[in-house]
PDB file of N, CA and C in Angstrom:
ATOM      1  N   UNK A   1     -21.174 -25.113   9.789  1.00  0.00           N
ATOM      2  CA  UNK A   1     -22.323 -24.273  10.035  1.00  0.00           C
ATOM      3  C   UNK A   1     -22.036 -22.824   9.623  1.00  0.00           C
ATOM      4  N   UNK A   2     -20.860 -22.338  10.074  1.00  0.00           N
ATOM      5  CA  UNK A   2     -20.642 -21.011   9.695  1.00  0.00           C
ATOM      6  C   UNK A   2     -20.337 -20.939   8.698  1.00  0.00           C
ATOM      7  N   UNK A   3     -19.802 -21.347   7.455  1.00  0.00           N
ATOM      8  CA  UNK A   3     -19.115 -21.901   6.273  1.00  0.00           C
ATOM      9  C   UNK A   3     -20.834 -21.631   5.429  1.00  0.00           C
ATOM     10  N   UNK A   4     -21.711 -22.320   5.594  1.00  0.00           N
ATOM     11  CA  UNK A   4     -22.739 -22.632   5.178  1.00  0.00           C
ATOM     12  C   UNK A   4     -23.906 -20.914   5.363  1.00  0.00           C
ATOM     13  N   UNK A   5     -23.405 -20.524   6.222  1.00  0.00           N
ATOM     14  CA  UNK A   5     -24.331 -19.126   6.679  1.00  0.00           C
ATOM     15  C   UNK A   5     -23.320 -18.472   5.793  1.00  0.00           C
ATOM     16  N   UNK A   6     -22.024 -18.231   5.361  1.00  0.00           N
ATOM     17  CA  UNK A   6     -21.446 -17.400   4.867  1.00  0.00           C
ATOM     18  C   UNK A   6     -21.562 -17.684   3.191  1.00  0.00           C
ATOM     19  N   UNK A   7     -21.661 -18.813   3.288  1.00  0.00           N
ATOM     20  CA  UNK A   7     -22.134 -19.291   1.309  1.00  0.00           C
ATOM     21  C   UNK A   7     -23.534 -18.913   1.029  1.00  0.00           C
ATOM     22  N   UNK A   8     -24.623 -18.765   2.145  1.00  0.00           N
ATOM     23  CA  UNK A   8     -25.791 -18.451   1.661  1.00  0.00           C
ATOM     24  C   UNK A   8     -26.162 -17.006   1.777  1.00  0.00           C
ATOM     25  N   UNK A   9     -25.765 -16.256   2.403  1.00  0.00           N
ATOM     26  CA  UNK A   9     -26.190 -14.941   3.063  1.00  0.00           C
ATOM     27  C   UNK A   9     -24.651 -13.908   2.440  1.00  0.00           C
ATOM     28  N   UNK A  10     -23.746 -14.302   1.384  1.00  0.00           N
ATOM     29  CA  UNK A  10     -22.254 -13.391   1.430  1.00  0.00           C
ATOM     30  C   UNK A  10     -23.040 -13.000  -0.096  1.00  0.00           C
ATOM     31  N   UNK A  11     -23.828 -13.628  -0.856  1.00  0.00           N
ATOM     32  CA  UNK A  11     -24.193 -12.718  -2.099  1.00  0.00           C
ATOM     33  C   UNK A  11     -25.247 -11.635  -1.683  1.00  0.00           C
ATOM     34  N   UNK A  12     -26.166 -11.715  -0.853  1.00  0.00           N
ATOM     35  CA  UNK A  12     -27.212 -11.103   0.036  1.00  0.00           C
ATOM     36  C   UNK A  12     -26.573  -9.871   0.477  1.00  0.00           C
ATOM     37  N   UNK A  13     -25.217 -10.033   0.981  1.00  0.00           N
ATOM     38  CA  UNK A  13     -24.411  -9.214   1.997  1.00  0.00           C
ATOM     39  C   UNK A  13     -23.482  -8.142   0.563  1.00  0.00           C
ATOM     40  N   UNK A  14     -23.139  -9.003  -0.078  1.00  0.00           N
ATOM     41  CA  UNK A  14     -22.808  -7.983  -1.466  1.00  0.00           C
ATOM     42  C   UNK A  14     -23.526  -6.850  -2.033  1.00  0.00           C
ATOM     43  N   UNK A  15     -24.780  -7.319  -2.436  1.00  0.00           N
ATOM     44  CA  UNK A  15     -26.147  -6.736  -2.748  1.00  0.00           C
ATOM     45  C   UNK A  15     -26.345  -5.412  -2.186  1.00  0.00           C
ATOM     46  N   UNK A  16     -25.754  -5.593  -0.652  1.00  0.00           N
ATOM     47  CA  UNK A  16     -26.382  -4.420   0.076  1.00  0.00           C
ATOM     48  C   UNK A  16     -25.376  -3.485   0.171  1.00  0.00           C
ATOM     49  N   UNK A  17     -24.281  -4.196   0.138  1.00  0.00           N
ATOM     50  CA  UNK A  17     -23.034  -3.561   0.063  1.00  0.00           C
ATOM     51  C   UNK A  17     -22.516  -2.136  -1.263  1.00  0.00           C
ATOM     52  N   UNK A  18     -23.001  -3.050  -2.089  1.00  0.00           N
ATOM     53  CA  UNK A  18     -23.516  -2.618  -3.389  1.00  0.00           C
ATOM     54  C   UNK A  18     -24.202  -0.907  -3.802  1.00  0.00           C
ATOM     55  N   UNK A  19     -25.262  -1.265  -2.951  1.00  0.00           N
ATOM     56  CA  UNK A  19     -26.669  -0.380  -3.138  1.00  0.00           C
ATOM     57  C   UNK A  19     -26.140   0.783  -2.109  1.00  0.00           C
ATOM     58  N   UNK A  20     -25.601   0.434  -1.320  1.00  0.00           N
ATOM     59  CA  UNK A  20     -25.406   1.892  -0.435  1.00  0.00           C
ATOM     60  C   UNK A  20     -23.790   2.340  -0.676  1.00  0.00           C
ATOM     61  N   UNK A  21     -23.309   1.830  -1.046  1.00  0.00           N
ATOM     62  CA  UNK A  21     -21.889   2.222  -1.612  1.00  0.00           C
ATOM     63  C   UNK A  21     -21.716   3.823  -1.824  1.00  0.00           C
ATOM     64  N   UNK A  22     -22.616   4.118  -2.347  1.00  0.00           N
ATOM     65  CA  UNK A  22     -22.251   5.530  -3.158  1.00  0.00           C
ATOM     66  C   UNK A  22     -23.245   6.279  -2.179  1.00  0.00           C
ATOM     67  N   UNK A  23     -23.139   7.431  -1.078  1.00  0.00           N
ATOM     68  CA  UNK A  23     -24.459   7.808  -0.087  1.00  0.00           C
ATOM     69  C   UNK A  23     -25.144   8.747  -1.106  1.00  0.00           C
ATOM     70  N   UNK A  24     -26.340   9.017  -0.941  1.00  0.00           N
ATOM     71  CA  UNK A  24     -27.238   9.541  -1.641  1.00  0.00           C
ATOM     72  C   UNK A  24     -27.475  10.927  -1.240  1.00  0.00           C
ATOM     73  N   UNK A  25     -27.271  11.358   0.327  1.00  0.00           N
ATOM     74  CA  UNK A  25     -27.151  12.698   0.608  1.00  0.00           C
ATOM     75  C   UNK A  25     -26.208  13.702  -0.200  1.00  0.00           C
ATOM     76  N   UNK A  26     -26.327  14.691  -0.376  1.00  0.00           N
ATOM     77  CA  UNK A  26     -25.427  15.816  -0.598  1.00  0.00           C
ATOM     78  C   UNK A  26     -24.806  16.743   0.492  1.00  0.00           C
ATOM     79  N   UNK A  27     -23.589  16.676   0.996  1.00  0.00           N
ATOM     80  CA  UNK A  27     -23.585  17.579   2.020  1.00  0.00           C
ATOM     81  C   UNK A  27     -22.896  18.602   2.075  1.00  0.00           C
ATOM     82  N   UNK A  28     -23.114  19.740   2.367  1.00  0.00           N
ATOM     83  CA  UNK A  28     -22.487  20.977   2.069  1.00  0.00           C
ATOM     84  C   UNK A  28     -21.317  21.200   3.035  1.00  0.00           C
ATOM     85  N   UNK A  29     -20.727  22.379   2.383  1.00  0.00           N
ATOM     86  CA  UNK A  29     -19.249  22.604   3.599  1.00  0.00           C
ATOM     87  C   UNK A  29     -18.902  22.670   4.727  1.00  0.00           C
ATOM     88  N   UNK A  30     -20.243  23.308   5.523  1.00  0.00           N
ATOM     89  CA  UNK A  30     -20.172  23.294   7.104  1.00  0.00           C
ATOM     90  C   UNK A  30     -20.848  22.262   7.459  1.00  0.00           C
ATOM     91  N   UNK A  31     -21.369  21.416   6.736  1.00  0.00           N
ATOM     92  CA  UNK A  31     -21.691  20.168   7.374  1.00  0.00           C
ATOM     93  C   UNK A  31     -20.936  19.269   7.654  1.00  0.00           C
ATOM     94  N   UNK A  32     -20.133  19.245   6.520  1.00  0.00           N
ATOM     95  CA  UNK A  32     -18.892  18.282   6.669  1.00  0.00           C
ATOM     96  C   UNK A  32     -17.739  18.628   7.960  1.00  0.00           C
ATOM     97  N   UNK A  33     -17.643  19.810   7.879  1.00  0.00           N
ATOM     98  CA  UNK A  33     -16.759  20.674   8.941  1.00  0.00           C
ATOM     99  C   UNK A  33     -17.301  20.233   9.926  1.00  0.00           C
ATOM    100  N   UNK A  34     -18.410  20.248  10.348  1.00  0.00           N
ATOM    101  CA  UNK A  34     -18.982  19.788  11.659  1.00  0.00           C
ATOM    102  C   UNK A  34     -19.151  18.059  11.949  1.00  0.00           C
ATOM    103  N   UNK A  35     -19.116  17.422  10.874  1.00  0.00           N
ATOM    104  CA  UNK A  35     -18.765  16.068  10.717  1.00  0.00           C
ATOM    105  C   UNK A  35     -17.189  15.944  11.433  1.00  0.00           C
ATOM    106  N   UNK A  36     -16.495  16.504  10.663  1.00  0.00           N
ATOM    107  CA  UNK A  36     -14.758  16.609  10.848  1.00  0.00           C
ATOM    108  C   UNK A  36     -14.760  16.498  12.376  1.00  0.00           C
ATOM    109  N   UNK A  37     -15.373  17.669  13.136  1.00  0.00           N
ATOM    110  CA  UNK A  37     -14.748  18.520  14.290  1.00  0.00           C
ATOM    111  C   UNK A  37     -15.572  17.369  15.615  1.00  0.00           C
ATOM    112  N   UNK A  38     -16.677  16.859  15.108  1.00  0.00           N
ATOM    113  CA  UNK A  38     -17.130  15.758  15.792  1.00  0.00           C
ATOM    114  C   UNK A  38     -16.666  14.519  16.094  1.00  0.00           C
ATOM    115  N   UNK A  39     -16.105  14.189  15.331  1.00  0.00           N
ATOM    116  CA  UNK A  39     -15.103  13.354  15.052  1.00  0.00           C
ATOM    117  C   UNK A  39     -13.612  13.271  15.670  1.00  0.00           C
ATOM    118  N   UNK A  40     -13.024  14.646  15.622  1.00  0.00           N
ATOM    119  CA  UNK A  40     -12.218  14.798  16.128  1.00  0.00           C
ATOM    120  C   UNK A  40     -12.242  15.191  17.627  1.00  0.00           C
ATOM    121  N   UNK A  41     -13.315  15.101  18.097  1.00  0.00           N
ATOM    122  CA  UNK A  41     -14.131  15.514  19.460  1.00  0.00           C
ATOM    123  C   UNK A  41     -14.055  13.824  20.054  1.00  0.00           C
ATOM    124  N   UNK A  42     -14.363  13.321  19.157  1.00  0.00           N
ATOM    125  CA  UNK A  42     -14.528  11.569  19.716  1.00  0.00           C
ATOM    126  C   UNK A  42     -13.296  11.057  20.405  1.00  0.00           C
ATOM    127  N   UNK A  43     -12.157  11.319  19.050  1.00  0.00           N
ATOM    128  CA  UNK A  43     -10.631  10.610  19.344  1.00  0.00           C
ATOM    129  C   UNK A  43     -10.310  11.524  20.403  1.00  0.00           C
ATOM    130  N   UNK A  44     -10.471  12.990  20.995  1.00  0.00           N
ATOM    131  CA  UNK A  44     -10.329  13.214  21.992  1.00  0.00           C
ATOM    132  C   UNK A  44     -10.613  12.878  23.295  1.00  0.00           C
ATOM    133  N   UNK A  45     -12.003  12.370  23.140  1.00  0.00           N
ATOM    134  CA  UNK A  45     -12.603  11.811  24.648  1.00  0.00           C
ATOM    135  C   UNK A  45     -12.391  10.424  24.958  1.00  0.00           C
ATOM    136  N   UNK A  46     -11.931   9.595  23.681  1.00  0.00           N
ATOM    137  CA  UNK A  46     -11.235   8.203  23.293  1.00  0.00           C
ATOM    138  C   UNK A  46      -9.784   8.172  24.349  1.00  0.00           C
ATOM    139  N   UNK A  47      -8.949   8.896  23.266  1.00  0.00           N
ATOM    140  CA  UNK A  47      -7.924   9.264  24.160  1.00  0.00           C
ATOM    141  C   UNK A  47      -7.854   9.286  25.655  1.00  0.00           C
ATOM    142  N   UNK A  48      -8.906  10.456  26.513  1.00  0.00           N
ATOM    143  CA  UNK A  48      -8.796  11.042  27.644  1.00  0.00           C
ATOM    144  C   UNK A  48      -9.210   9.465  28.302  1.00  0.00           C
ATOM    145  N   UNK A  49     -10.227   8.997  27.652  1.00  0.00           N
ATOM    146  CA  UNK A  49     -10.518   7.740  28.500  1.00  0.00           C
ATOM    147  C   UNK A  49      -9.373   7.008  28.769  1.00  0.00           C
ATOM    148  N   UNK A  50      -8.455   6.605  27.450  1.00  0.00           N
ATOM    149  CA  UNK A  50      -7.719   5.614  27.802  1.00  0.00           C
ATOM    150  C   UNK A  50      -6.737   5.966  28.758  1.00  0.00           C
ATOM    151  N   UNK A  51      -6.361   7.501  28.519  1.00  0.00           N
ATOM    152  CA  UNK A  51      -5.269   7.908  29.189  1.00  0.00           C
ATOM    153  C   UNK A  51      -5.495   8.078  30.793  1.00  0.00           C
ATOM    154  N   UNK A  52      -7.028   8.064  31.257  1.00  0.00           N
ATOM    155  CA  UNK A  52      -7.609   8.053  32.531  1.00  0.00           C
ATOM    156  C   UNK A  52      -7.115   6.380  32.907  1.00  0.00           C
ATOM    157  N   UNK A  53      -7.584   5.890  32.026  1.00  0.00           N
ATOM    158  CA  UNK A  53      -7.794   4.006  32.212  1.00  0.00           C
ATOM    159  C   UNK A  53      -6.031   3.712  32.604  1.00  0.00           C
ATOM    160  N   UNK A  54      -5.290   4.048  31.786  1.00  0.00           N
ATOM    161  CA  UNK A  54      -3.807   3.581  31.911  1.00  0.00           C
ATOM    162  C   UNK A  54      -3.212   4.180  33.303  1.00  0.00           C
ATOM    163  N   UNK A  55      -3.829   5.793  33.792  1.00  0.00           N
ATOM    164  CA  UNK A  55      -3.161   6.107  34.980  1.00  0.00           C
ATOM    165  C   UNK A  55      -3.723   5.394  36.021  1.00  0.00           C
ATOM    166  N   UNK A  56      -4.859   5.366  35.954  1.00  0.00           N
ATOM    167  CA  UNK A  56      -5.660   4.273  37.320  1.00  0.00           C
ATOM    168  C   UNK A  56      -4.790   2.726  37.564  1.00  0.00           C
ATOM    169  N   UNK A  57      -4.606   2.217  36.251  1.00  0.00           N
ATOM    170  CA  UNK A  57      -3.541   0.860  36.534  1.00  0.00           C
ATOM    171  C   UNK A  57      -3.056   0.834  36.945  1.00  0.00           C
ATOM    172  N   UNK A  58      -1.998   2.115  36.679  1.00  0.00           N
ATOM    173  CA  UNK A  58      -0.263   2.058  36.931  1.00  0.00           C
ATOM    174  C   UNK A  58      -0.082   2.907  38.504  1.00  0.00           C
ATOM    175  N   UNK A  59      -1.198   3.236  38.779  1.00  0.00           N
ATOM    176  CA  UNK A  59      -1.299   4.296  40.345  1.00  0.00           C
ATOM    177  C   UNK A  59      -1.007   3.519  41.686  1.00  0.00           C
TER     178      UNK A  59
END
């Protein structure tokens, strides 16, 4: 069954893969900077979680 969804729908799934490959926006320098710093805002609160999650275990 899954074999069969992946032979019919993996050229479909190429296609799209395809078409958005390259993004079509243009984005300027402080956009990206603010992309960056958001990002790096994430793995921080990522972090704090886990590092909250691991002391609660071990407490």
């Amino acid at each position: 069954m899954f074999t069969t969804f992946i032979k019919k729908y993996l050229p479909k799934i190429h296609e799209i893969n395809q078409r958005y490959s390259k993004p079509r926006l243009v984005m300027s320098g402080p956009v990206k900077f603010c992309l960056l710093l958001l990002r790096c805002y994430l793995l921080l609160l990522v972090g704090l979680l886990l590092y909250k999650f691991i002391t609660v275990l071990t407490a």
